[in-house]
PDB file of N, CA and C in Angstrom:
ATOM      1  N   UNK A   1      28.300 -12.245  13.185  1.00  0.00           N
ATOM      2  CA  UNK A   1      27.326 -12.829  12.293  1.00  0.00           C
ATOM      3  C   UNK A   1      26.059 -13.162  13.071  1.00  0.00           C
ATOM      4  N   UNK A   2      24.950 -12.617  12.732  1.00  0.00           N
ATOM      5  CA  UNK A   2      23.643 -12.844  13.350  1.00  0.00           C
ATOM      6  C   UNK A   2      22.999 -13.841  12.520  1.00  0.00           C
ATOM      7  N   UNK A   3      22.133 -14.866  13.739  1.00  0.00           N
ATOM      8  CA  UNK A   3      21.753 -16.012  12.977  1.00  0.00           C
ATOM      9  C   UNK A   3      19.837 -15.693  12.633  1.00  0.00           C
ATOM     10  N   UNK A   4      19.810 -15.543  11.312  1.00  0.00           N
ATOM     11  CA  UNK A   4      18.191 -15.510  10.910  1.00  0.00           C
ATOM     12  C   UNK A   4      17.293 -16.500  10.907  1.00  0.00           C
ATOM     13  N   UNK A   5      16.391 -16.183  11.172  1.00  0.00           N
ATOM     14  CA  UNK A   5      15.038 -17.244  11.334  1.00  0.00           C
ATOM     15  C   UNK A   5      13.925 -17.203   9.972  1.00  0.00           C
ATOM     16  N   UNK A   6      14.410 -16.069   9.196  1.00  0.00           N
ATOM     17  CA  UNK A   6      13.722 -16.060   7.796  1.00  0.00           C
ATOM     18  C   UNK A   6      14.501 -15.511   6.955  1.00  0.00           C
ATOM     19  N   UNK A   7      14.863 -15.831   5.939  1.00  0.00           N
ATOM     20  CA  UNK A   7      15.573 -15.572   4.642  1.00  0.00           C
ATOM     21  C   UNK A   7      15.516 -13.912   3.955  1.00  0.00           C
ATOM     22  N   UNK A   8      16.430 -13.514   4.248  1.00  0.00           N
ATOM     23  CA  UNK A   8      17.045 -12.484   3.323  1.00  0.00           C
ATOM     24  C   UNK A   8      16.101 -11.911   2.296  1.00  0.00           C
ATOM     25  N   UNK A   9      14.915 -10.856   2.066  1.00  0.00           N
ATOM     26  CA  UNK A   9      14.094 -10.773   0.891  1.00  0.00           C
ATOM     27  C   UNK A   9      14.410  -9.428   0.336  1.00  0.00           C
ATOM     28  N   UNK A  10      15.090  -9.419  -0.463  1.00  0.00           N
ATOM     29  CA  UNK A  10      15.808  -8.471  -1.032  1.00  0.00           C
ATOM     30  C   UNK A  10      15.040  -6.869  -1.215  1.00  0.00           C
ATOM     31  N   UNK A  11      15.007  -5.537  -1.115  1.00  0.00           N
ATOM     32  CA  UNK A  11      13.882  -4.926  -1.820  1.00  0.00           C
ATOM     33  C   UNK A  11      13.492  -4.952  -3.287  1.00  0.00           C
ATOM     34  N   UNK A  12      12.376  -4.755  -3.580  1.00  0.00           N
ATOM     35  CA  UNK A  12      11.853  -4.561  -4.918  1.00  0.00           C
ATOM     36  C   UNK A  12      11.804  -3.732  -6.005  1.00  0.00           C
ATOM     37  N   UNK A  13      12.115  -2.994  -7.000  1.00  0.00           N
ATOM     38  CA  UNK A  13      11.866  -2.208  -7.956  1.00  0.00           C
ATOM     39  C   UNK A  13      10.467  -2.106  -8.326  1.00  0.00           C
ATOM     40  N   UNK A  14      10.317  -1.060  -9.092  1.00  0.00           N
ATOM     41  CA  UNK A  14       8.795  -1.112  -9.375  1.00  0.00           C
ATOM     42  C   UNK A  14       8.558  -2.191 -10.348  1.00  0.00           C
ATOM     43  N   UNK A  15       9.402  -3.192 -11.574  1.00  0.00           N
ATOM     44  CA  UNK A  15       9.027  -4.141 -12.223  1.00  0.00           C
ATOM     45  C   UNK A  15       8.694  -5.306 -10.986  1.00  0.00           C
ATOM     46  N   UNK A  16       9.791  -5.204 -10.005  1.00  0.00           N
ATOM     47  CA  UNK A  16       9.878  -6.724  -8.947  1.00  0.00           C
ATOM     48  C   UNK A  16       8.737  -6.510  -8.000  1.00  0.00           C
ATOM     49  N   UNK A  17       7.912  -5.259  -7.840  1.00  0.00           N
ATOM     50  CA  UNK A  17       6.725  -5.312  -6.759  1.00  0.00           C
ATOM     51  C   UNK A  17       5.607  -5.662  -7.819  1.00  0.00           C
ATOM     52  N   UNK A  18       5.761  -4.838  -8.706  1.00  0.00           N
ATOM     53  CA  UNK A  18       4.304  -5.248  -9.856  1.00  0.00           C
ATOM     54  C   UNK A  18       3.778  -6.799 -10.157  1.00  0.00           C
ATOM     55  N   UNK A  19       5.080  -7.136 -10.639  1.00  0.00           N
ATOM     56  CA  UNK A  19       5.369  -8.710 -10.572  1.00  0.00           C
ATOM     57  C   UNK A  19       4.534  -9.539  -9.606  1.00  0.00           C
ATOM     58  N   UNK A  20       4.828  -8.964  -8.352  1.00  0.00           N
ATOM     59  CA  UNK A  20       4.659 -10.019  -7.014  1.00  0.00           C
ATOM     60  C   UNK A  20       3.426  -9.861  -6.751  1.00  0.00           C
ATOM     61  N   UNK A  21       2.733  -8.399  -7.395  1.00  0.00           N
ATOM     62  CA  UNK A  21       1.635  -8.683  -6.465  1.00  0.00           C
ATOM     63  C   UNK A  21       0.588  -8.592  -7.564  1.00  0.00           C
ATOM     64  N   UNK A  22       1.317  -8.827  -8.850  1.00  0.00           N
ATOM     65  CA  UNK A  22       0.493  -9.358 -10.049  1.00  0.00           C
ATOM     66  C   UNK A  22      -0.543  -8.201 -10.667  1.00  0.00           C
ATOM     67  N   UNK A  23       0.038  -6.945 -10.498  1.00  0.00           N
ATOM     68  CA  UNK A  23      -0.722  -5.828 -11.384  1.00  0.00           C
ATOM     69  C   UNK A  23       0.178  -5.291 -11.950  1.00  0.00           C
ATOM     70  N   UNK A  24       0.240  -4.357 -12.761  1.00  0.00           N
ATOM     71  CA  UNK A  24       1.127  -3.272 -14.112  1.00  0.00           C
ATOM     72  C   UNK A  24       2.035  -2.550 -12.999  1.00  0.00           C
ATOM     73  N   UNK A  25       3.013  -2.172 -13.744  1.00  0.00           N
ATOM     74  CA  UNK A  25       3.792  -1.148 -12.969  1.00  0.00           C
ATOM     75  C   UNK A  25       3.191   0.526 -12.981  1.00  0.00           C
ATOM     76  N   UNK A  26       2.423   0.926 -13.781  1.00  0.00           N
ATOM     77  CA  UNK A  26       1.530   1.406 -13.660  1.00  0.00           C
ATOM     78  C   UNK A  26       1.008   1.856 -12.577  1.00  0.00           C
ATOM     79  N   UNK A  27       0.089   0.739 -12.113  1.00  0.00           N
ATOM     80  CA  UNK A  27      -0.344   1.000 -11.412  1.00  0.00           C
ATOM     81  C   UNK A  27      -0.184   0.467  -9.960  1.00  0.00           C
ATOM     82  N   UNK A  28       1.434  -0.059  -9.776  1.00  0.00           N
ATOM     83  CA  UNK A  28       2.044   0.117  -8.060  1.00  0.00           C
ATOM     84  C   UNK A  28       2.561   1.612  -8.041  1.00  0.00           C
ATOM     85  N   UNK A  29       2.902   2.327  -9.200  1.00  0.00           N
ATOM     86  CA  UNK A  29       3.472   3.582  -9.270  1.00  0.00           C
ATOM     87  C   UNK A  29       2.184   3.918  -8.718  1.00  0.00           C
ATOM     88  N   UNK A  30       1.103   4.153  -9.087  1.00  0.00           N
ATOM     89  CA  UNK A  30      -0.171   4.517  -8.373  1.00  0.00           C
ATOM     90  C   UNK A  30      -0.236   4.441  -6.996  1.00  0.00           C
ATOM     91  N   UNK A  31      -0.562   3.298  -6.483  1.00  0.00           N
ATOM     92  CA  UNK A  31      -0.470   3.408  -5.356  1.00  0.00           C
ATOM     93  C   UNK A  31       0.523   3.857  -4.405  1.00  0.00           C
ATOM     94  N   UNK A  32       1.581   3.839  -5.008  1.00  0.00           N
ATOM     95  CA  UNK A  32       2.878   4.198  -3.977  1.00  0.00           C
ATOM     96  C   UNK A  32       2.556   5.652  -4.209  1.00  0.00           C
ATOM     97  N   UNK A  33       2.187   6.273  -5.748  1.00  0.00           N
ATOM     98  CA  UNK A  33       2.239   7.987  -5.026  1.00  0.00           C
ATOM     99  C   UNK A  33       0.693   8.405  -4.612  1.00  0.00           C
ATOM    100  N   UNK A  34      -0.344   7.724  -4.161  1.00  0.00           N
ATOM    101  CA  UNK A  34      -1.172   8.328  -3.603  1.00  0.00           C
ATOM    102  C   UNK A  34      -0.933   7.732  -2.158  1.00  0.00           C
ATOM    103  N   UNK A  35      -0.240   7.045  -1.705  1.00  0.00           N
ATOM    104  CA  UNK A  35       0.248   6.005  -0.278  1.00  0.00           C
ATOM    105  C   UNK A  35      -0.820   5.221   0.194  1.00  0.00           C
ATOM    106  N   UNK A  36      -1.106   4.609  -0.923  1.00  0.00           N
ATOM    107  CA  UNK A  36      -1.927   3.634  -0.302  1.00  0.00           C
ATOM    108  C   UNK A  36      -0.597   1.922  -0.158  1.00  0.00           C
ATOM    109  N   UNK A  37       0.304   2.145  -0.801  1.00  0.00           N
ATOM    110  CA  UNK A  37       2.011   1.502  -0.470  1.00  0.00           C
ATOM    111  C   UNK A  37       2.885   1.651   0.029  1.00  0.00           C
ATOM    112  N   UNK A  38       3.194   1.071   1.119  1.00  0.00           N
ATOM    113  CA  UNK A  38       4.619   1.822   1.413  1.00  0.00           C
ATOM    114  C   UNK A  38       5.558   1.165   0.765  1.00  0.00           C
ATOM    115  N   UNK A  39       6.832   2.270   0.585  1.00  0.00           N
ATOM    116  CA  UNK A  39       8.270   2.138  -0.015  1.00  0.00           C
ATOM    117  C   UNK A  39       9.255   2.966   1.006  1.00  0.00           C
ATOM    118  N   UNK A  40      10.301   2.736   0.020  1.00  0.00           N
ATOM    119  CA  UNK A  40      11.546   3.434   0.394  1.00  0.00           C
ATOM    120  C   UNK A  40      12.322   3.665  -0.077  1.00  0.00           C
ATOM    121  N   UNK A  41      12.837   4.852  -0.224  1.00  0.00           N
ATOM    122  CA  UNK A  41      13.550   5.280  -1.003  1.00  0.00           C
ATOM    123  C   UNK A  41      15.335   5.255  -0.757  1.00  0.00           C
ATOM    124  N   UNK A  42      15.916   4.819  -1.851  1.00  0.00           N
ATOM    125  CA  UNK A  42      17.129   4.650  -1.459  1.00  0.00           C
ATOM    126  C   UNK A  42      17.853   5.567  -2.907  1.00  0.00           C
ATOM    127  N   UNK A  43      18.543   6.401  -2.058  1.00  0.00           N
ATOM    128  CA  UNK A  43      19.267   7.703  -2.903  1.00  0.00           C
ATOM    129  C   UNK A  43      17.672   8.118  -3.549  1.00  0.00           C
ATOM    130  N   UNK A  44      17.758   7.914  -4.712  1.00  0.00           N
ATOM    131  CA  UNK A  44      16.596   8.632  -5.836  1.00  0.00           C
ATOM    132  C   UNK A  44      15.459   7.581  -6.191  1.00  0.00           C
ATOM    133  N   UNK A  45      15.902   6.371  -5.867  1.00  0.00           N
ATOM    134  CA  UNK A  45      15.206   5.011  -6.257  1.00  0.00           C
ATOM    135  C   UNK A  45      13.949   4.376  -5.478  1.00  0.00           C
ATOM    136  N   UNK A  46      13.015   4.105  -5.525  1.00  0.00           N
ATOM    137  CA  UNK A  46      11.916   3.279  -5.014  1.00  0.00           C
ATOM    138  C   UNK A  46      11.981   2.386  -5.312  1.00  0.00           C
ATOM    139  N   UNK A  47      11.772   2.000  -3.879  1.00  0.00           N
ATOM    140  CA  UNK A  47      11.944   0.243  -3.946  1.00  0.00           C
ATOM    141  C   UNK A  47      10.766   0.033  -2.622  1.00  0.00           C
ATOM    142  N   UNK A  48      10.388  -1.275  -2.736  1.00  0.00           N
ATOM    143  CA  UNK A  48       9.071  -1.956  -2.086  1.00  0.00           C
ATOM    144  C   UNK A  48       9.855  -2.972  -0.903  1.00  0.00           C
ATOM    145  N   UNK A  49       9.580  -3.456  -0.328  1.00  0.00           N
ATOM    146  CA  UNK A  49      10.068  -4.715   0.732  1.00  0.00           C
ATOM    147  C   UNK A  49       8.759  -5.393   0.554  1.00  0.00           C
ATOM    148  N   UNK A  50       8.987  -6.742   0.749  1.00  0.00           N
ATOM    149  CA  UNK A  50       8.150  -7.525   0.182  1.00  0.00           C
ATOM    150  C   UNK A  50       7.617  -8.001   1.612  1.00  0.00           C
ATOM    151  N   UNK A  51       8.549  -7.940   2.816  1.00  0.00           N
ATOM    152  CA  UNK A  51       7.137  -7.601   4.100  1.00  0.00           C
ATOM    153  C   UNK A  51       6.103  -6.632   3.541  1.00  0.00           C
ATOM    154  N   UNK A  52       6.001  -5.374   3.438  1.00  0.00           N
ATOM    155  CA  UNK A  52       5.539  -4.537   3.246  1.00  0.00           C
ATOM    156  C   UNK A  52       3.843  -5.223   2.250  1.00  0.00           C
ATOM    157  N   UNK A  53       4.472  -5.520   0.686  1.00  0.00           N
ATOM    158  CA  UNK A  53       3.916  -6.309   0.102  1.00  0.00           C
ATOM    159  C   UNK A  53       3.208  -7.310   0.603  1.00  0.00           C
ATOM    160  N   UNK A  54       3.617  -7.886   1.591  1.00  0.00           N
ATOM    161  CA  UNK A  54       2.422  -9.173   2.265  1.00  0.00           C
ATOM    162  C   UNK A  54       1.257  -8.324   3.359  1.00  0.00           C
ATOM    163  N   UNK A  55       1.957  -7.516   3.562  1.00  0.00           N
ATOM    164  CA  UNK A  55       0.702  -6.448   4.551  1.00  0.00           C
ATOM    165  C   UNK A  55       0.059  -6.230   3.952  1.00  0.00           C
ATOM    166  N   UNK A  56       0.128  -5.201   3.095  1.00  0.00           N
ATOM    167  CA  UNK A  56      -1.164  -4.633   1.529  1.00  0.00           C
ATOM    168  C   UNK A  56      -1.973  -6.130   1.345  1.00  0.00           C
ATOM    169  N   UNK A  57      -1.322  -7.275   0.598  1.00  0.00           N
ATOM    170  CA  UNK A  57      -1.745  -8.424   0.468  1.00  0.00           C
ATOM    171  C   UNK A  57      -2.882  -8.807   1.629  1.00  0.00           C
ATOM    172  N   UNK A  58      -2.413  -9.151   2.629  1.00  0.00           N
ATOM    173  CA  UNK A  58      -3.541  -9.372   3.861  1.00  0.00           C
ATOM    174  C   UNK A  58      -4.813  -8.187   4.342  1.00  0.00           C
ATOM    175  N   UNK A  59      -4.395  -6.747   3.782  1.00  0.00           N
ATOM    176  CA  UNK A  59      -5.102  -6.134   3.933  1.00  0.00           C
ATOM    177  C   UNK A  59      -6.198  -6.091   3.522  1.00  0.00           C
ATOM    178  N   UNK A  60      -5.910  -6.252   2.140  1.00  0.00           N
ATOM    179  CA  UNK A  60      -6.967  -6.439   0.967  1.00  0.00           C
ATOM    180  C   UNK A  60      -8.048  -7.465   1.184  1.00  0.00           C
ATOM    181  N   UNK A  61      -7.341  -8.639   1.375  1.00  0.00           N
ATOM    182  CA  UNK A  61      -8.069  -9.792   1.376  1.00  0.00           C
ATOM    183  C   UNK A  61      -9.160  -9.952   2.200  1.00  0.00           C
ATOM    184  N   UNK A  62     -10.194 -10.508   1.223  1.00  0.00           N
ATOM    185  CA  UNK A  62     -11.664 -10.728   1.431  1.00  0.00           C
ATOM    186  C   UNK A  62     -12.091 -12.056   1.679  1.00  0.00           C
ATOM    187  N   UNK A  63     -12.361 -12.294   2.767  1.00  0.00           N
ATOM    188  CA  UNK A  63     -12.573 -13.863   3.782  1.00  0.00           C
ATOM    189  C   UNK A  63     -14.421 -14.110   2.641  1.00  0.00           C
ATOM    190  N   UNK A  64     -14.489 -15.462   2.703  1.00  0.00           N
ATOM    191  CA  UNK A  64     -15.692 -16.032   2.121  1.00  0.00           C
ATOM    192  C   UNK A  64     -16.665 -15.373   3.089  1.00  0.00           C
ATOM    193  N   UNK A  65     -17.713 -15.594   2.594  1.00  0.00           N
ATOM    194  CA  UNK A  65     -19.188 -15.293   3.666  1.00  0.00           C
ATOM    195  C   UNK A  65     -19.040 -16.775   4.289  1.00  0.00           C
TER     196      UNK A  65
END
């Protein structure tokens, strides 16, 4: 048993990434197929990691003047 220092964050579906990062599923399907997202695919399924999700998040973000 390995002891963690941050909690277990399950991967995401395309409803559970849309959700989180508060746009349509729509349009995370968008970004994941032009790769401006990374995912991963498990068997046939896309799914997001919500590390992943906080990167995009910080990427984006626009500091005040």
């Amino acid at each position: 048993m390995t002891n963690r220092t941050t909690p277990h964050r399950p991967p995401l579906d395309h409803k559970g990434g849309a959700e989180y990062l508060g746009i349509t599923e729509r349009h995370i399907r968008h970004l994941a197929y032009t790769r401006q997202l990374p995912f991963v695919k498990v068997g046939g399924l896309v799914r997001y990691l919500p590390s992943d999700l906080d990167q995009y998040i910080a990427r984006h973000r626009i500091d005040a003047a």
